[in-house]
PDB file of N, CA and C in Angstrom:
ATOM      1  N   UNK A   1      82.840 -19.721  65.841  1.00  0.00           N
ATOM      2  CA  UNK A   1      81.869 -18.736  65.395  1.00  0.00           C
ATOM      3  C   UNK A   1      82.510 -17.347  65.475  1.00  0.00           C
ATOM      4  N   UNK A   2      82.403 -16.564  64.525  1.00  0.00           N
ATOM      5  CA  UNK A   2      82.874 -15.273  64.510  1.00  0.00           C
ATOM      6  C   UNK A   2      81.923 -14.576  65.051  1.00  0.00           C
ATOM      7  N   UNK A   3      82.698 -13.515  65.993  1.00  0.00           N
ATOM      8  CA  UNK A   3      82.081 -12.660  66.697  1.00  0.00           C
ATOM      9  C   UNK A   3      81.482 -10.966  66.104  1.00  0.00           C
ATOM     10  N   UNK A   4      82.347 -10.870  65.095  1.00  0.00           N
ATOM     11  CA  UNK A   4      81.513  -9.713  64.271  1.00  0.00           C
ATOM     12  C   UNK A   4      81.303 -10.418  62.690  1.00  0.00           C
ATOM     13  N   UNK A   5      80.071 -10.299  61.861  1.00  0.00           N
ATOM     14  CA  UNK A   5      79.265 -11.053  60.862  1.00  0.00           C
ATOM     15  C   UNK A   5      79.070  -9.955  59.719  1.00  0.00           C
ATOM     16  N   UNK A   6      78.803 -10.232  58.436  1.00  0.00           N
ATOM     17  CA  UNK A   6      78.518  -9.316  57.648  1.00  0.00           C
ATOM     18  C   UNK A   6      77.084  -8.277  57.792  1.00  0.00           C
ATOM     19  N   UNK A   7      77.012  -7.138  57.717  1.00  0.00           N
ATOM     20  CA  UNK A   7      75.686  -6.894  58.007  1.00  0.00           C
ATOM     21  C   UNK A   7      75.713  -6.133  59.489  1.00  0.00           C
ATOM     22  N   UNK A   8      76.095  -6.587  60.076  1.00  0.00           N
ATOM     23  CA  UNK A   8      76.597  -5.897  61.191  1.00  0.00           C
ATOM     24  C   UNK A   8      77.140  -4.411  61.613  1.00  0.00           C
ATOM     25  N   UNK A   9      76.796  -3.494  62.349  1.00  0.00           N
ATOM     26  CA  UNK A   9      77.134  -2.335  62.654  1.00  0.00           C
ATOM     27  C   UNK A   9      78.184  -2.104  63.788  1.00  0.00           C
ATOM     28  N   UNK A  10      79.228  -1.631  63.485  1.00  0.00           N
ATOM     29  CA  UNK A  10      80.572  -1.641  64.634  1.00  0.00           C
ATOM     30  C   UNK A  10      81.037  -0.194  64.684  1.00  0.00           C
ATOM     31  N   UNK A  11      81.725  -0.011  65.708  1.00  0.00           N
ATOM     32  CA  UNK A  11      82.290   1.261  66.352  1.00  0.00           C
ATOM     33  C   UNK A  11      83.782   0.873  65.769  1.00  0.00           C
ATOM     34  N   UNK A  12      84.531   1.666  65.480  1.00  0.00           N
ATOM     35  CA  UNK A  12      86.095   1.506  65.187  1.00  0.00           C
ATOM     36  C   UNK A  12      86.469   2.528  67.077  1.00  0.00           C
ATOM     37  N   UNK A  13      87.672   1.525  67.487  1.00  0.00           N
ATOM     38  CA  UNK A  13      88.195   1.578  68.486  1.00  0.00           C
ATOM     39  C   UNK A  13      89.598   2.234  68.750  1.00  0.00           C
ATOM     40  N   UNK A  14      90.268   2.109  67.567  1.00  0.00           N
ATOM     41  CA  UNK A  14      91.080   2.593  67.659  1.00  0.00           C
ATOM     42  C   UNK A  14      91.725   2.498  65.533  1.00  0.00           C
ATOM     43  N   UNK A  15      92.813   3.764  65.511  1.00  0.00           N
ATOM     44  CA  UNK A  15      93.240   4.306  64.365  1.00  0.00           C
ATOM     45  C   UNK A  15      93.258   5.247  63.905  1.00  0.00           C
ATOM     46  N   UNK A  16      93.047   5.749  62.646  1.00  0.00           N
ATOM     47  CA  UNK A  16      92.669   7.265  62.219  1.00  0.00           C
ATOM     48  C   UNK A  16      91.169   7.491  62.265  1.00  0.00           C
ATOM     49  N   UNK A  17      90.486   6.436  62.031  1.00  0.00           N
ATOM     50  CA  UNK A  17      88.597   6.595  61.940  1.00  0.00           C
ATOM     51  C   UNK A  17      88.307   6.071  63.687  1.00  0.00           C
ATOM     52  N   UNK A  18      89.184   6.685  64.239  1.00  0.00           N
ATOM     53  CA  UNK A  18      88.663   5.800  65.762  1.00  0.00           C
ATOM     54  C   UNK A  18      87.198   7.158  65.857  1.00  0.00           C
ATOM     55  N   UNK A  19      86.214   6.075  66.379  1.00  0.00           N
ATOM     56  CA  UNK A  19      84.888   7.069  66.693  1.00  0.00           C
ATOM     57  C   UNK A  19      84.102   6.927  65.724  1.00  0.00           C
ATOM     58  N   UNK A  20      84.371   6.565  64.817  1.00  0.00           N
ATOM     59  CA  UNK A  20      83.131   6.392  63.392  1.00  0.00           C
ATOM     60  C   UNK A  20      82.222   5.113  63.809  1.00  0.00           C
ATOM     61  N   UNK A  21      81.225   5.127  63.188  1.00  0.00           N
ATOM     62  CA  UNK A  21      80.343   3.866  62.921  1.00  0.00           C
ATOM     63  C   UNK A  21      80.243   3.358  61.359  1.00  0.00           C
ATOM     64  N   UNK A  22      79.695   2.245  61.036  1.00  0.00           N
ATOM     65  CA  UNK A  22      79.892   2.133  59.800  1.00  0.00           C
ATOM     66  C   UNK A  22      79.149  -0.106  60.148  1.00  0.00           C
ATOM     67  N   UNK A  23      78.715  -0.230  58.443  1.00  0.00           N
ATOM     68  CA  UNK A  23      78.437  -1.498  58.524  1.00  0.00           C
ATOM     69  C   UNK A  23      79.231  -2.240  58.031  1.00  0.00           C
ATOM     70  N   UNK A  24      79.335  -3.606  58.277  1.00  0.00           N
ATOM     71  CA  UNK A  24      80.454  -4.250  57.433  1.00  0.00           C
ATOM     72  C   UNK A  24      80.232  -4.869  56.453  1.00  0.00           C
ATOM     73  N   UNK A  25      81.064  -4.903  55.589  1.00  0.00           N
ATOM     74  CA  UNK A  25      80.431  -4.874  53.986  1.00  0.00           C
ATOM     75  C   UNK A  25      81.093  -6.467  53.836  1.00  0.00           C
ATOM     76  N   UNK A  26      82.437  -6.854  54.266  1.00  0.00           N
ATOM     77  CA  UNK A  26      83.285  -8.122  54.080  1.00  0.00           C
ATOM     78  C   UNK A  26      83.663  -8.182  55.229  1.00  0.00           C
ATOM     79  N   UNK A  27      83.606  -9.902  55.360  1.00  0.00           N
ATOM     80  CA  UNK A  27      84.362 -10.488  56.041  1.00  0.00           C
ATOM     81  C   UNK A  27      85.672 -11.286  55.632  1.00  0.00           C
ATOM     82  N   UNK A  28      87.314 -10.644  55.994  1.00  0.00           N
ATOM     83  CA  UNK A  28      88.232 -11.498  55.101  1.00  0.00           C
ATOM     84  C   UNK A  28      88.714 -12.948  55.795  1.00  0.00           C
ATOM     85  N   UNK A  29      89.206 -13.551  55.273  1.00  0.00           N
ATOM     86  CA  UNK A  29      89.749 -14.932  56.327  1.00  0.00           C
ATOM     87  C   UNK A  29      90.704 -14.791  57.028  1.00  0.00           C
ATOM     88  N   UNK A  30      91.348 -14.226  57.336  1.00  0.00           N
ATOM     89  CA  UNK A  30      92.604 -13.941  58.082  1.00  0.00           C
ATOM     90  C   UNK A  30      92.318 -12.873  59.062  1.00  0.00           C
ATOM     91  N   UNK A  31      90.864 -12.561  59.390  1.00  0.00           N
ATOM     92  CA  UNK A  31      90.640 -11.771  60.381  1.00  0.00           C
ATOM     93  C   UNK A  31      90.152  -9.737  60.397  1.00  0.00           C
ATOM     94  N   UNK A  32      90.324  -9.676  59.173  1.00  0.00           N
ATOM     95  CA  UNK A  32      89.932  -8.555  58.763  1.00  0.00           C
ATOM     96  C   UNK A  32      88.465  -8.302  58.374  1.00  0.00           C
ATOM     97  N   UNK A  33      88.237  -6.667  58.293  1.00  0.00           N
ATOM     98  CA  UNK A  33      87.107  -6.706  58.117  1.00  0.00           C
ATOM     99  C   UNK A  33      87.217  -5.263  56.917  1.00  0.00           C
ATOM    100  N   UNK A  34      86.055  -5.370  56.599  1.00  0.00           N
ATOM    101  CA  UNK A  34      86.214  -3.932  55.590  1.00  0.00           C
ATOM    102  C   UNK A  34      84.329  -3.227  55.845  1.00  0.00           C
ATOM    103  N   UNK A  35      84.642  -1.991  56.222  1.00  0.00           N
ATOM    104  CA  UNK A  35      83.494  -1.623  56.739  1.00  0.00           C
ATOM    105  C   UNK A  35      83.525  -0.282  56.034  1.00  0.00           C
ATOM    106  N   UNK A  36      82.422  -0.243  55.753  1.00  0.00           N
ATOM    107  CA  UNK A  36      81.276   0.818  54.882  1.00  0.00           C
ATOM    108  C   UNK A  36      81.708   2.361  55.186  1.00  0.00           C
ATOM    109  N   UNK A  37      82.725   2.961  54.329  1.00  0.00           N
ATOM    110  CA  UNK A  37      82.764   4.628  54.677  1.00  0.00           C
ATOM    111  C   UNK A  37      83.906   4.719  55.308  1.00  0.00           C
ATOM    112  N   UNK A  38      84.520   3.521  55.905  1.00  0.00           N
ATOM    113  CA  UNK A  38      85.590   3.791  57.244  1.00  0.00           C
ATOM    114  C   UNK A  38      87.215   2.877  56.795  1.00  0.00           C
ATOM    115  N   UNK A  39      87.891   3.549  57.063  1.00  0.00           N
ATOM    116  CA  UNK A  39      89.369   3.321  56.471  1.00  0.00           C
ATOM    117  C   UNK A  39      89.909   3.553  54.883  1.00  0.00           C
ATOM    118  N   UNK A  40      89.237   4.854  54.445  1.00  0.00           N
ATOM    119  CA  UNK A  40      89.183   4.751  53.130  1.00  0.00           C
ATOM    120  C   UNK A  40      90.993   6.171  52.498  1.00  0.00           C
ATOM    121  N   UNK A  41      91.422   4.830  51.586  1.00  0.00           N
ATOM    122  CA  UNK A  41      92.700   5.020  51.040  1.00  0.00           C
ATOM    123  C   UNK A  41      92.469   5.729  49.398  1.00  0.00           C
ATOM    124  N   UNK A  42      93.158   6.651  49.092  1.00  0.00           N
ATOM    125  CA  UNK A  42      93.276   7.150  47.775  1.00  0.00           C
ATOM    126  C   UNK A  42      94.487   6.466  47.020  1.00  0.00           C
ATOM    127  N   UNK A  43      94.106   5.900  45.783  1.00  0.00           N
ATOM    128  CA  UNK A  43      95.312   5.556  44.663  1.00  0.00           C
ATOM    129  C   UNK A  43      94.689   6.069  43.871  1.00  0.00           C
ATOM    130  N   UNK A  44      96.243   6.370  43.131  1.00  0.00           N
ATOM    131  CA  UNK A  44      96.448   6.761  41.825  1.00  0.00           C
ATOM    132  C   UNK A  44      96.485   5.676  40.653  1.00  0.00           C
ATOM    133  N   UNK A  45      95.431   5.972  39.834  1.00  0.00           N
ATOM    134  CA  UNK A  45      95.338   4.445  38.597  1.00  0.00           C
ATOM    135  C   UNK A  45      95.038   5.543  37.611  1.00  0.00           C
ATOM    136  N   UNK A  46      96.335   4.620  37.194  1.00  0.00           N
ATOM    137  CA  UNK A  46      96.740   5.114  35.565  1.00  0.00           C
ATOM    138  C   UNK A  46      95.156   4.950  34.140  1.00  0.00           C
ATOM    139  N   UNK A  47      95.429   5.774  33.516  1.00  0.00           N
ATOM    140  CA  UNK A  47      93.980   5.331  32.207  1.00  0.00           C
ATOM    141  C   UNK A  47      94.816   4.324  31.659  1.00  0.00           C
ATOM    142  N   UNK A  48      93.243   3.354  30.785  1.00  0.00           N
ATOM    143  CA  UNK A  48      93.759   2.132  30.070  1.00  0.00           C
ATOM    144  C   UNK A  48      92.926   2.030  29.279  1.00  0.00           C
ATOM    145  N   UNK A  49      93.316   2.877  27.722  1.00  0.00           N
ATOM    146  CA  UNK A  49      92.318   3.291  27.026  1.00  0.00           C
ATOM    147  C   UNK A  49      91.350   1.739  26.250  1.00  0.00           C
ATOM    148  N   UNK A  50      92.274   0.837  26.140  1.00  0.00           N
ATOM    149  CA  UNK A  50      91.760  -0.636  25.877  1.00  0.00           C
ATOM    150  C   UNK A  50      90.887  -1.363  26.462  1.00  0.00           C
ATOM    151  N   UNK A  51      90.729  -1.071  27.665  1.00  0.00           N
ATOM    152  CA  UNK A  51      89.807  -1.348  28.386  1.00  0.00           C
ATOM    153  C   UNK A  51      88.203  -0.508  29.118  1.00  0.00           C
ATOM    154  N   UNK A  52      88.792   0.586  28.224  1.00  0.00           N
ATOM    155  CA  UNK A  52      87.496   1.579  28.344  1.00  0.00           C
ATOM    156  C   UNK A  52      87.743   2.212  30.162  1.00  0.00           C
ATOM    157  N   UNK A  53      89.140   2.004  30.315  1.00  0.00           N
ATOM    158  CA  UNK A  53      89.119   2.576  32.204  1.00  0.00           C
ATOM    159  C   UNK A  53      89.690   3.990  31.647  1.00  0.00           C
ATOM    160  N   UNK A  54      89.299   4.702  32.894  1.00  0.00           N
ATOM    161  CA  UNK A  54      89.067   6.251  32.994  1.00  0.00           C
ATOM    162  C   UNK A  54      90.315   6.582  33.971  1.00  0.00           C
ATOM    163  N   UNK A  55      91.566   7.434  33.934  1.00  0.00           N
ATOM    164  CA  UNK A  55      92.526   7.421  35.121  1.00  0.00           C
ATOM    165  C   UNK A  55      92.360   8.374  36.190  1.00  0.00           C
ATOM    166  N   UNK A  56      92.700   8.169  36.950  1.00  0.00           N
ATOM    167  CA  UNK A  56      92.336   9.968  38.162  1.00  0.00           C
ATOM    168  C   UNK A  56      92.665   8.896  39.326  1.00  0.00           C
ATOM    169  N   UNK A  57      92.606   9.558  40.562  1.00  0.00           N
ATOM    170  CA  UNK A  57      92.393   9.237  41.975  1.00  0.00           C
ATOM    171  C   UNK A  57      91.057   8.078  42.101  1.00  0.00           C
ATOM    172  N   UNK A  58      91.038   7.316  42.595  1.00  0.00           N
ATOM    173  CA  UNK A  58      90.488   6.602  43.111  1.00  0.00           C
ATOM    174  C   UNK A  58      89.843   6.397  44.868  1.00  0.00           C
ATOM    175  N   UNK A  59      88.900   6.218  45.249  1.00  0.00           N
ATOM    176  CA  UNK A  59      89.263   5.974  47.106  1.00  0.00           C
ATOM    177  C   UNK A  59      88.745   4.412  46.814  1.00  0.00           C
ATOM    178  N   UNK A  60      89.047   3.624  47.735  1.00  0.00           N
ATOM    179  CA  UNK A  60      88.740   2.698  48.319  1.00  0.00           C
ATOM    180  C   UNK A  60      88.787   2.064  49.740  1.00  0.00           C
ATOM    181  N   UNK A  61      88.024   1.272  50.027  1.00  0.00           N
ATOM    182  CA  UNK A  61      87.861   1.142  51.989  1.00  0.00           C
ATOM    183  C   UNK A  61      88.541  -0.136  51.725  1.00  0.00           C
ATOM    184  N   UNK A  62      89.778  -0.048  52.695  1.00  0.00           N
ATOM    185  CA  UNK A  62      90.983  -1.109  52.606  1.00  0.00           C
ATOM    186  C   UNK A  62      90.054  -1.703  53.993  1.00  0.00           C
ATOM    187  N   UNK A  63      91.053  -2.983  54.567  1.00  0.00           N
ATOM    188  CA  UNK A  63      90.398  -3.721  55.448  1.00  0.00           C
ATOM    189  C   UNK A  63      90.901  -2.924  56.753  1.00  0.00           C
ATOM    190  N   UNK A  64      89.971  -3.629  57.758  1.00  0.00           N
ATOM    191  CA  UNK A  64      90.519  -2.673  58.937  1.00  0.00           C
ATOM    192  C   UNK A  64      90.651  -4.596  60.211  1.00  0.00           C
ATOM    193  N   UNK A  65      91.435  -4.422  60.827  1.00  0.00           N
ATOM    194  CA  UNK A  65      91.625  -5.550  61.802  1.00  0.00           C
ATOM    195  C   UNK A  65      90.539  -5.739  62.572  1.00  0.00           C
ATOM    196  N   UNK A  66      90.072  -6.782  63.087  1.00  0.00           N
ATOM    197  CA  UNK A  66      88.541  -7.089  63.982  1.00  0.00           C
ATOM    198  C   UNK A  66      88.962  -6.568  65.431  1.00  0.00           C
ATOM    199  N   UNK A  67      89.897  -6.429  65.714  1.00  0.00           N
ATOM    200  CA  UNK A  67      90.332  -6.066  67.429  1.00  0.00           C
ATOM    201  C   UNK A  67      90.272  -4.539  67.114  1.00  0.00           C
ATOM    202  N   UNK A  68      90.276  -3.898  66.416  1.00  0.00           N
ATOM    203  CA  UNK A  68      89.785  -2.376  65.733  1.00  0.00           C
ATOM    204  C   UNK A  68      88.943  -2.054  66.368  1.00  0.00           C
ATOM    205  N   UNK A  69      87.513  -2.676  65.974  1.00  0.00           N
ATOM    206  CA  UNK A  69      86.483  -2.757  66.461  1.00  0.00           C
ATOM    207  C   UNK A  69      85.457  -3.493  67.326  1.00  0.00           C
ATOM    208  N   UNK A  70      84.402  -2.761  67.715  1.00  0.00           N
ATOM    209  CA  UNK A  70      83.647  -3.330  68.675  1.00  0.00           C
ATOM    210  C   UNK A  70      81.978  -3.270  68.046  1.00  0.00           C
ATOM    211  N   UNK A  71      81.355  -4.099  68.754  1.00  0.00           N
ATOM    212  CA  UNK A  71      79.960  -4.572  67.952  1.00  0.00           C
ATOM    213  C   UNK A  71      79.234  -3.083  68.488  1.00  0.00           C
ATOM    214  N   UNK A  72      78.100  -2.496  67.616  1.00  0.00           N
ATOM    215  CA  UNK A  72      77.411  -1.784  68.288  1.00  0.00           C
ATOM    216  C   UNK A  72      76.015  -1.986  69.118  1.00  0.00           C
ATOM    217  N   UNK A  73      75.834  -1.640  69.955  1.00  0.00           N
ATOM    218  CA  UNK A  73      74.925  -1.895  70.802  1.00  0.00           C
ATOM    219  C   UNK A  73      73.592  -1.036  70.545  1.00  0.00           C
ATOM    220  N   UNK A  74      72.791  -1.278  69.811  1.00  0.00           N
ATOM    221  CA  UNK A  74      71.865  -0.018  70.154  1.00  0.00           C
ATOM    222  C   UNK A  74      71.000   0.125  70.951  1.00  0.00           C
ATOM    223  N   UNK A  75      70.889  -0.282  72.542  1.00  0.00           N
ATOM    224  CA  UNK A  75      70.384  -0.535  73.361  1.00  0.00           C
ATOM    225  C   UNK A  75      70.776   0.726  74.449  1.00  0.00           C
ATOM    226  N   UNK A  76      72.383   0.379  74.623  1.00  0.00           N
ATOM    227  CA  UNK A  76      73.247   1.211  75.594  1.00  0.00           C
ATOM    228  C   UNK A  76      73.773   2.613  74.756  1.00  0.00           C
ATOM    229  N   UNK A  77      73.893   2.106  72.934  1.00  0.00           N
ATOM    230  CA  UNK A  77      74.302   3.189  72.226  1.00  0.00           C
ATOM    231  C   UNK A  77      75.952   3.164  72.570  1.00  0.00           C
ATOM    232  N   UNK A  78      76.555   2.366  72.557  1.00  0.00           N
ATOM    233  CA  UNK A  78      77.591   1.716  73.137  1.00  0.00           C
ATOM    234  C   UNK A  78      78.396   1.114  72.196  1.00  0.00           C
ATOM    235  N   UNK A  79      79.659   1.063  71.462  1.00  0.00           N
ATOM    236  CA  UNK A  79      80.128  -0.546  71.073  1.00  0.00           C
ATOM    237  C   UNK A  79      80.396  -1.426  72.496  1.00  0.00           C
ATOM    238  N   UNK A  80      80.238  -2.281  72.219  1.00  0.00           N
ATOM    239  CA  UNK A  80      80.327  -3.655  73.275  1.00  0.00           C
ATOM    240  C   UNK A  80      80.715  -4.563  72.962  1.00  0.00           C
ATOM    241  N   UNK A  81      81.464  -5.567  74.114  1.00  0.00           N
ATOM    242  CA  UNK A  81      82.073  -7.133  73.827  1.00  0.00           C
ATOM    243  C   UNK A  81      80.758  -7.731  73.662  1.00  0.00           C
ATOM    244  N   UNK A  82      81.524  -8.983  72.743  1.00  0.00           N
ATOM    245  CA  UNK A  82      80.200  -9.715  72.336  1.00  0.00           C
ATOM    246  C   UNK A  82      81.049 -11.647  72.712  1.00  0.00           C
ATOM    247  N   UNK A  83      80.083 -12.412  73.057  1.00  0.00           N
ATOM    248  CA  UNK A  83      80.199 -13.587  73.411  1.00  0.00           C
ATOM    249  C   UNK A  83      79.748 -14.480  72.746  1.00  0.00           C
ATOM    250  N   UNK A  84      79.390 -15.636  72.738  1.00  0.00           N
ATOM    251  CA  UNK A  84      78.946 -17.019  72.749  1.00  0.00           C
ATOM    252  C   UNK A  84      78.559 -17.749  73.302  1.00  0.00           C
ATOM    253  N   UNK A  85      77.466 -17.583  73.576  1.00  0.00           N
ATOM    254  CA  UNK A  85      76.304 -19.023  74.566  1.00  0.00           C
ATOM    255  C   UNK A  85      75.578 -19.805  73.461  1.00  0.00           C
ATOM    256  N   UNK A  86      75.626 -20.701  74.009  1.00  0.00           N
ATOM    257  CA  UNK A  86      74.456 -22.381  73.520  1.00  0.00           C
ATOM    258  C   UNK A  86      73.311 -22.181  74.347  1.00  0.00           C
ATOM    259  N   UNK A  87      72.195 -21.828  73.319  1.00  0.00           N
ATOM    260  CA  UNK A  87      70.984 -21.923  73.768  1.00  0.00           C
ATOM    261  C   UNK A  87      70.323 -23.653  74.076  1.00  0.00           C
ATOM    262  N   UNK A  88      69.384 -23.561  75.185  1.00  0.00           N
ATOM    263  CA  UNK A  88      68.589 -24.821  75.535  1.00  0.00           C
ATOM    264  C   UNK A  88      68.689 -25.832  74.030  1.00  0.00           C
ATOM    265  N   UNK A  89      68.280 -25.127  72.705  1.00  0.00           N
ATOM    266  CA  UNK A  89      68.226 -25.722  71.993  1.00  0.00           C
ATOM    267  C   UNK A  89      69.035 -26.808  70.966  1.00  0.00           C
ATOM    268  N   UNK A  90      70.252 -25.462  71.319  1.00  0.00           N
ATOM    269  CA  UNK A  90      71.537 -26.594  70.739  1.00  0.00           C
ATOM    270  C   UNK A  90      72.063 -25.396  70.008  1.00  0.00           C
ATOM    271  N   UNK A  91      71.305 -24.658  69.469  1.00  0.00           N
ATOM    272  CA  UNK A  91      71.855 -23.247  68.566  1.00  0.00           C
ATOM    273  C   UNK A  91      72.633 -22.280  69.276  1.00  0.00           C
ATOM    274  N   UNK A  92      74.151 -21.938  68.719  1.00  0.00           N
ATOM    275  CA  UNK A  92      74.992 -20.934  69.357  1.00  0.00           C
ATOM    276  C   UNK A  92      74.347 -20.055  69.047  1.00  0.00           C
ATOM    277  N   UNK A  93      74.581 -18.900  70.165  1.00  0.00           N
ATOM    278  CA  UNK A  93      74.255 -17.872  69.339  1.00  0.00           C
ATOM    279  C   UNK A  93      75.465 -16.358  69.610  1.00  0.00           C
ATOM    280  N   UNK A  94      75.299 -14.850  69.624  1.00  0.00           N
ATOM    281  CA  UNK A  94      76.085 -14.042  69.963  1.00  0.00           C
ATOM    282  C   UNK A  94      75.234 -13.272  70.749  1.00  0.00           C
ATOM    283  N   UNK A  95      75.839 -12.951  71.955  1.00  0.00           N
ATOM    284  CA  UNK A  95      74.774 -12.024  73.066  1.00  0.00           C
ATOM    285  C   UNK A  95      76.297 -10.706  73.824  1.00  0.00           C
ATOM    286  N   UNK A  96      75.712  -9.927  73.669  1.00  0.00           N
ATOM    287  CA  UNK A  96      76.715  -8.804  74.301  1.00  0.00           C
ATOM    288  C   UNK A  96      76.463  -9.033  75.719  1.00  0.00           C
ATOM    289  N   UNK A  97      78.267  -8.473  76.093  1.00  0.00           N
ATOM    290  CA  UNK A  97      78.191  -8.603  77.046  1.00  0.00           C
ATOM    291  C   UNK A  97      78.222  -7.916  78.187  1.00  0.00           C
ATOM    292  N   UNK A  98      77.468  -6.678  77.898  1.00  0.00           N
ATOM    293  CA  UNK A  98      77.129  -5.739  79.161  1.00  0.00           C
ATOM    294  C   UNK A  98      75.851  -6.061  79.546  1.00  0.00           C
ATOM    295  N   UNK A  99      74.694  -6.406  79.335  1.00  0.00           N
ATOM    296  CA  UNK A  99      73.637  -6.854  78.873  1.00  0.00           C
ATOM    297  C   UNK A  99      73.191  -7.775  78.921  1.00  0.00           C
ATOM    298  N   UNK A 100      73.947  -8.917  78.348  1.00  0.00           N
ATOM    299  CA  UNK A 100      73.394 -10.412  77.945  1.00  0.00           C
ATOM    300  C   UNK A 100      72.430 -10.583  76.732  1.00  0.00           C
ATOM    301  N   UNK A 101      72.038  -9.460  76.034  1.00  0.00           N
ATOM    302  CA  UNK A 101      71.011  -9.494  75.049  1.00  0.00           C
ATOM    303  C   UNK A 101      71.383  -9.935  73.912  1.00  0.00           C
ATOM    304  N   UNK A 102      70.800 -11.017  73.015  1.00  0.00           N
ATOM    305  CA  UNK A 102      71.113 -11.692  72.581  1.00  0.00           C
ATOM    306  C   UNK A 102      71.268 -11.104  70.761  1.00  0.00           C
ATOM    307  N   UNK A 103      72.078 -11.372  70.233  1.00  0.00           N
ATOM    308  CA  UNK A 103      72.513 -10.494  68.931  1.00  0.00           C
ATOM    309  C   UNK A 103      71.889 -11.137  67.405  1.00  0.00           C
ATOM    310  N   UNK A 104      71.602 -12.610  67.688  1.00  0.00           N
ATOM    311  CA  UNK A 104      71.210 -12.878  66.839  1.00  0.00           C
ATOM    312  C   UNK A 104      69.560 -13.700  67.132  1.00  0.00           C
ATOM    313  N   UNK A 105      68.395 -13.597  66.592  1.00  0.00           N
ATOM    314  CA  UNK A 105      67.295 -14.275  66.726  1.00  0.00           C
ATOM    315  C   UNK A 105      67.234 -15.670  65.874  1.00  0.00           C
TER     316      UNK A 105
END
């Protein structure tokens, strides 16, 4: 089970956006994440009049690594480690772990 999910709100921990908040928009398979507003790169793309594209600067939010970041807490107002317990029922779930409060219902 992955410990940060799409939809999700995280603190960046470390980099150039260390201190931002932001939601995560993708989850990639190899462990990356790409989050909303935060890690954002400028290219240069050429016009392509055949295709009706327009040229200039571009930004886009490249991926940022999951050890980057930390889940946000809005309890403590905190990012925080987050875990994995098996509820009575059989359902994993994610509960932080300053707290124990449980992340997903």
């Amino acid at each position: 089970m992955n410990r940060i999910k799409k939809g999700d709100e995280v603190l960046v921990i470390a980099g150039k956006d260390k201190g931002r908040r932001g939601t995560v928009t993708g989850v990639l398979d190899f462990g990356k994440l790409v989050v909303e507003g935060v890690n954002i790169a400028r290219k240069h793309v050429r016009a392509n009049p055949n295709k009706g594209e327009q040229g200039g600067i571009v930004e886009k939010e490249m991926p940022l690594d999951s050890s980057n970041v930390m889940l946000w807490n809005p309890v403590t107002k905190k990012g925080d480690r987050v875990g994995v317990k098996t509820l009575e029922s059989g359902k994993r779930v994610r509960f932080f772990k300053s707290n124990g409060e449980v992340v997903d219902v």
